[in-house]
Protein backbone atom coordinates (compact mmCIF):
# COMPACT_ATOMS: atom_id res chain seq x y z
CA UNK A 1 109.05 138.56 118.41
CA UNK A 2 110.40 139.04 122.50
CA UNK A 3 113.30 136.22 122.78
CA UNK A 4 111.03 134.06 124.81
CA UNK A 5 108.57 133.45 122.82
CA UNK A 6 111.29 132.49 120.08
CA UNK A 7 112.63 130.44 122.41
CA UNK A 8 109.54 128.58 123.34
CA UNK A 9 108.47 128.50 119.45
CA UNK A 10 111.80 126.43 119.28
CA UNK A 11 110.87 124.04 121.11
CA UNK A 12 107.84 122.95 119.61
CA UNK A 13 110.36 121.51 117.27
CA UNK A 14 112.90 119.71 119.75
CA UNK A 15 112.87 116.41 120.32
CA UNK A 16 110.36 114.39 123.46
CA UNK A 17 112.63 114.02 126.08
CA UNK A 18 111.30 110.11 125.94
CA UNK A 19 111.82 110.04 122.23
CA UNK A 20 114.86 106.71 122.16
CA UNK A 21 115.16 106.97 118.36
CA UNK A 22 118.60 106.40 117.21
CA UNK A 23 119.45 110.03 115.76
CA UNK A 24 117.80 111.68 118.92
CA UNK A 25 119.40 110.08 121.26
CA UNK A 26 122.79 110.26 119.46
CA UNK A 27 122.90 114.40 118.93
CA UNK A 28 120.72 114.67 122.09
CA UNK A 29 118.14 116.72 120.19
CA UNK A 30 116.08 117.57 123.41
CA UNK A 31 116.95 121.22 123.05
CA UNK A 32 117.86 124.30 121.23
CA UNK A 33 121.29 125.12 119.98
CA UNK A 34 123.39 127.48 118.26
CA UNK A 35 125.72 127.34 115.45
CA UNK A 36 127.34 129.98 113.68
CA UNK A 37 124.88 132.53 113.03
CA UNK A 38 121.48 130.36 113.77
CA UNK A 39 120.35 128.78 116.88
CA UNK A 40 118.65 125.52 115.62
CA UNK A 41 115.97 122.92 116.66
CA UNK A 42 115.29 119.45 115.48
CA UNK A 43 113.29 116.45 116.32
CA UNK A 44 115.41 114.75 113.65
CA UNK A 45 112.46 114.96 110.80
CA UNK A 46 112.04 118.33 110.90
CA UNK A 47 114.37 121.71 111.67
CA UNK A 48 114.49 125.28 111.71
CA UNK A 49 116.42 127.95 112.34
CA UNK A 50 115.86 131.60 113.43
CA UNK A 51 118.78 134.39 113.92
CA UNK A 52 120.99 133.85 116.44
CA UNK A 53 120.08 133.76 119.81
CA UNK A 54 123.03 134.58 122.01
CA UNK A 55 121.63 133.07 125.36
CA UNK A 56 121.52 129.78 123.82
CA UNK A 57 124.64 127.61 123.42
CA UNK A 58 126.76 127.31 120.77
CA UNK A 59 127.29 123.76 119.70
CA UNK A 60 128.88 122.32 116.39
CA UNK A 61 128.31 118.70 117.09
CA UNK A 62 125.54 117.07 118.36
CA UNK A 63 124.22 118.27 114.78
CA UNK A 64 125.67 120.11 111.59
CA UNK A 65 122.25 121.45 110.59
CA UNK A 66 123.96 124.39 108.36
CA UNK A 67 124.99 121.78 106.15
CA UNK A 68 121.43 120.58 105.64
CA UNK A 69 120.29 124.07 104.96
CA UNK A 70 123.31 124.95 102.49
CA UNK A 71 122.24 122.10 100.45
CA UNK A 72 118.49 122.00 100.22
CA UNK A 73 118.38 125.70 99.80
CA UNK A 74 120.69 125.62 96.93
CA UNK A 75 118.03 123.31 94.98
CA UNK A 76 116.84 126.14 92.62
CA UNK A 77 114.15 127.39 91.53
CA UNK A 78 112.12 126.70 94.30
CA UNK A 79 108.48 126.71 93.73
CA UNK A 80 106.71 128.40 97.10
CA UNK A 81 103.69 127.71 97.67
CA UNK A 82 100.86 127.79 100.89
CA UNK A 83 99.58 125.08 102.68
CA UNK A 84 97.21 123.73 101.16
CA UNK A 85 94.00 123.19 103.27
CA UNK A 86 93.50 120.05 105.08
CA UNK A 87 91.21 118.50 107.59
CA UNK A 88 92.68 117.11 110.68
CA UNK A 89 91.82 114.65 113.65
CA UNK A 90 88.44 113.10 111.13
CA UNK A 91 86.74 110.16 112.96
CA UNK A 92 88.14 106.87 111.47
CA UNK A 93 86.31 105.30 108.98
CA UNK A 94 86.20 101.97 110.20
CA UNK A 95 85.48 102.21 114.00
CA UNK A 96 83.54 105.34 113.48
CA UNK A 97 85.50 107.16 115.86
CA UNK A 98 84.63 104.25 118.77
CA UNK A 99 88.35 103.23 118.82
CA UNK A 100 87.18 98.98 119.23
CA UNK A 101 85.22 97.18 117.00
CA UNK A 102 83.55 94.08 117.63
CA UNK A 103 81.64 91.20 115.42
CA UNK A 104 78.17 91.53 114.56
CA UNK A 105 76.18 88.71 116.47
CA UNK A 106 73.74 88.20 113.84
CA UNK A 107 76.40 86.83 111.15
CA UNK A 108 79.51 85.74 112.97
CA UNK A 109 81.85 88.44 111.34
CA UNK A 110 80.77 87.12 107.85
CA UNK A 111 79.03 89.99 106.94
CA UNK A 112 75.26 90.83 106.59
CA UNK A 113 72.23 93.27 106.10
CA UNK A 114 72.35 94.28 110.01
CA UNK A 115 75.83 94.94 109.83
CA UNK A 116 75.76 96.31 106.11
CA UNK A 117 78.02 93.61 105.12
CA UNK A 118 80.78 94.90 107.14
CA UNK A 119 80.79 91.70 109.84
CA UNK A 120 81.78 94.10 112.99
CA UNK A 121 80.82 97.20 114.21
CA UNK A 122 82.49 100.47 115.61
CA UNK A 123 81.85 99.82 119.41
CA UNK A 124 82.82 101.48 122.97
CA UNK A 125 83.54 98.87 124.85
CA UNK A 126 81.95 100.11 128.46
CA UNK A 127 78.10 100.47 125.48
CA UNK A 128 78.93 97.26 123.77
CA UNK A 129 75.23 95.59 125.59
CA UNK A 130 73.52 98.14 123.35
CA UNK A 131 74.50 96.66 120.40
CA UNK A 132 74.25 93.50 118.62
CA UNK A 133 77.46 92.15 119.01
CA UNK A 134 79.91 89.24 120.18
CA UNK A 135 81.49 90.62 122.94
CA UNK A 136 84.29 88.94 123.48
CA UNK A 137 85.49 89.42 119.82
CA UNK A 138 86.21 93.27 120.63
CA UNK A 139 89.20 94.24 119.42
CA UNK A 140 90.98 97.69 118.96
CA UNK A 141 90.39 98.64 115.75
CA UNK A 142 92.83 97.44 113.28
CA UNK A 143 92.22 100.79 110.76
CA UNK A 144 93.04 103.36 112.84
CA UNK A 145 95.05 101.77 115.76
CA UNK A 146 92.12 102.33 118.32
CA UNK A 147 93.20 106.25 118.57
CA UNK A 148 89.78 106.41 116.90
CA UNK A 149 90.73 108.86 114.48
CA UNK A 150 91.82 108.44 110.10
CA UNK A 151 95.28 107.19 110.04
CA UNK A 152 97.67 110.09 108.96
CA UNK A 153 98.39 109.25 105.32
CA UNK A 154 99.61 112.70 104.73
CA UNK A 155 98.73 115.81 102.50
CA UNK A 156 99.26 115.99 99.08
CA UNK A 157 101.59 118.83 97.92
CA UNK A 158 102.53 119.47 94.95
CA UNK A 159 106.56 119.15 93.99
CA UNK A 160 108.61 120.52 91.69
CA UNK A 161 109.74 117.32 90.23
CA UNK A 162 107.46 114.47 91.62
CA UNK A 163 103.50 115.03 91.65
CA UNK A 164 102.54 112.60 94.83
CA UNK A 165 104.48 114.20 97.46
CA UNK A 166 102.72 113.84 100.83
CA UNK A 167 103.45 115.85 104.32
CA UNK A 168 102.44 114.30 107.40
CA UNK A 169 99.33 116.05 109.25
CA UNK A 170 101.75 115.79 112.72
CA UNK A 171 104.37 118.22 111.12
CA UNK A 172 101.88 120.19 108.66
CA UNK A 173 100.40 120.83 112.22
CA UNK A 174 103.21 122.15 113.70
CA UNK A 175 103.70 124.55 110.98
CA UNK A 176 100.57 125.68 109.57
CA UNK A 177 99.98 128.57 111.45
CA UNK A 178 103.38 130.46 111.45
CA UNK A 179 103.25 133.66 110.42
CA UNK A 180 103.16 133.47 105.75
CA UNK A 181 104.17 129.88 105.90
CA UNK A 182 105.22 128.69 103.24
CA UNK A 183 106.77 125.30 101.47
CA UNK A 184 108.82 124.46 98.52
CA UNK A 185 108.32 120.57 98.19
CA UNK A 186 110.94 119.09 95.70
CA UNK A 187 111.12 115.49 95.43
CA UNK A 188 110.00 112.06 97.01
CA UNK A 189 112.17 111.23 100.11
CA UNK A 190 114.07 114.49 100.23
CA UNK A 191 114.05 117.10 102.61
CA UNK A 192 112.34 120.25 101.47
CA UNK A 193 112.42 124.01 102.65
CA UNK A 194 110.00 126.29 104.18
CA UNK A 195 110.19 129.48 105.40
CA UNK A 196 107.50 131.98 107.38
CA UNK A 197 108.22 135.37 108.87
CA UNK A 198 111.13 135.44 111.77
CA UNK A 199 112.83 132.02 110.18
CA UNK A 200 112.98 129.27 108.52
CA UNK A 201 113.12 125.51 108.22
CA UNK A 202 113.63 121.89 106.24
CA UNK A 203 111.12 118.97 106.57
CA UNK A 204 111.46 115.46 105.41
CA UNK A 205 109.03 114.15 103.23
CA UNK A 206 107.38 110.32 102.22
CA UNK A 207 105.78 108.98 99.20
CA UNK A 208 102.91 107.50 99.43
């Protein structure tokens, strides 16, 4: 792979420039650096690593992300495995994808037939006079947020030592289509490796 595109595959994994987390701010993740014989980038959850890249700077503080490497690459055997496949961005159940629900007029938001017991409906707000609703009950909807889209509860993976070990869809997302991707999940609430062709990387992980 040509330098820049490594460079600009890097930093899909930096940090927002607006991102005021603690950590960010703090090791100024907002760009690529080098350390020993890696150049790094982080967004604080997840990191990789390719070969060195001599045109990028070499750093040992803001962030000692070989020592993150050494140890969660020393956690043998890992088990590899592929992403397994997931379906991303589904309309939220709730709203329907409308992003506001409002209370069904007929019932009051006590539920009935017309509203199948629900007590609102998914609604745009600028088509709310087409439906049978209380207008000024609209509300973004609580479900999803109003992004109108299924809150990211994460993918189940299978780990080595827990069985409920879930990868948010933002990061699967990020890395689901480098080149033979692949993860080796190990427990609840610890970083875990993966790896694809040209480098490789560690990703925090939640329980859900």
């Amino acid at each position: 792979m040509p330098e820049s595109d490594t460079l600009k595959l890097l930093s899909r994994f930096c940090a927002d420039k607006d991102d005021i987390a603690p950590t960010v701010k703090k090791f100024r993740l907002f760009e690529p650096w080098t350390c020993e014989d890696y150049t790094y980038a982080s967004d604080a959850i997840i990191c990789v690593r390719v070969k060195r890249i001599a045109t990028v700077p070499t750093k040992i503080y803001p962030a000692r992300a070989d020592l993150l490497f050494e140890e969660v690459w020393q956690k043998e055997p890992l088990i590899w495995q592929k992403i397994p496949s997931y379906a991303d961005g589904l309309p939220c159940a709730v709203c329907y994808g409308k992003q506001f629900i409002a209370a069904c007029a007929d019932c009051g938001g006590s539920g009935c037939d017309t509203c199948f017991g629900m007590g609102f409906f998914g609604v745009a707000p600028e088509r709310m006079r087409y439906r049978n609703v209380i207008t000024s009950s609209c509300m973004p909807c609580p479900e999803c947020e109003g992004t109108g889209y299924e809150p990211d509860r994460g993918v189940l993976v299978e780990g080595s030592i827990d069985k409920d070990i879930s990868i948010a869809k933002y990061y699967l997302n990020k890395i689901v289509n480098l080149p033979n991707i692949e993860i080796a999940p190990i427990e609840n609430n610890k970083p875990f490796p993966f790896r694809w062709v040209g480098g490789e990387g560690v990703l925090h992980v939640r329980k859900t």
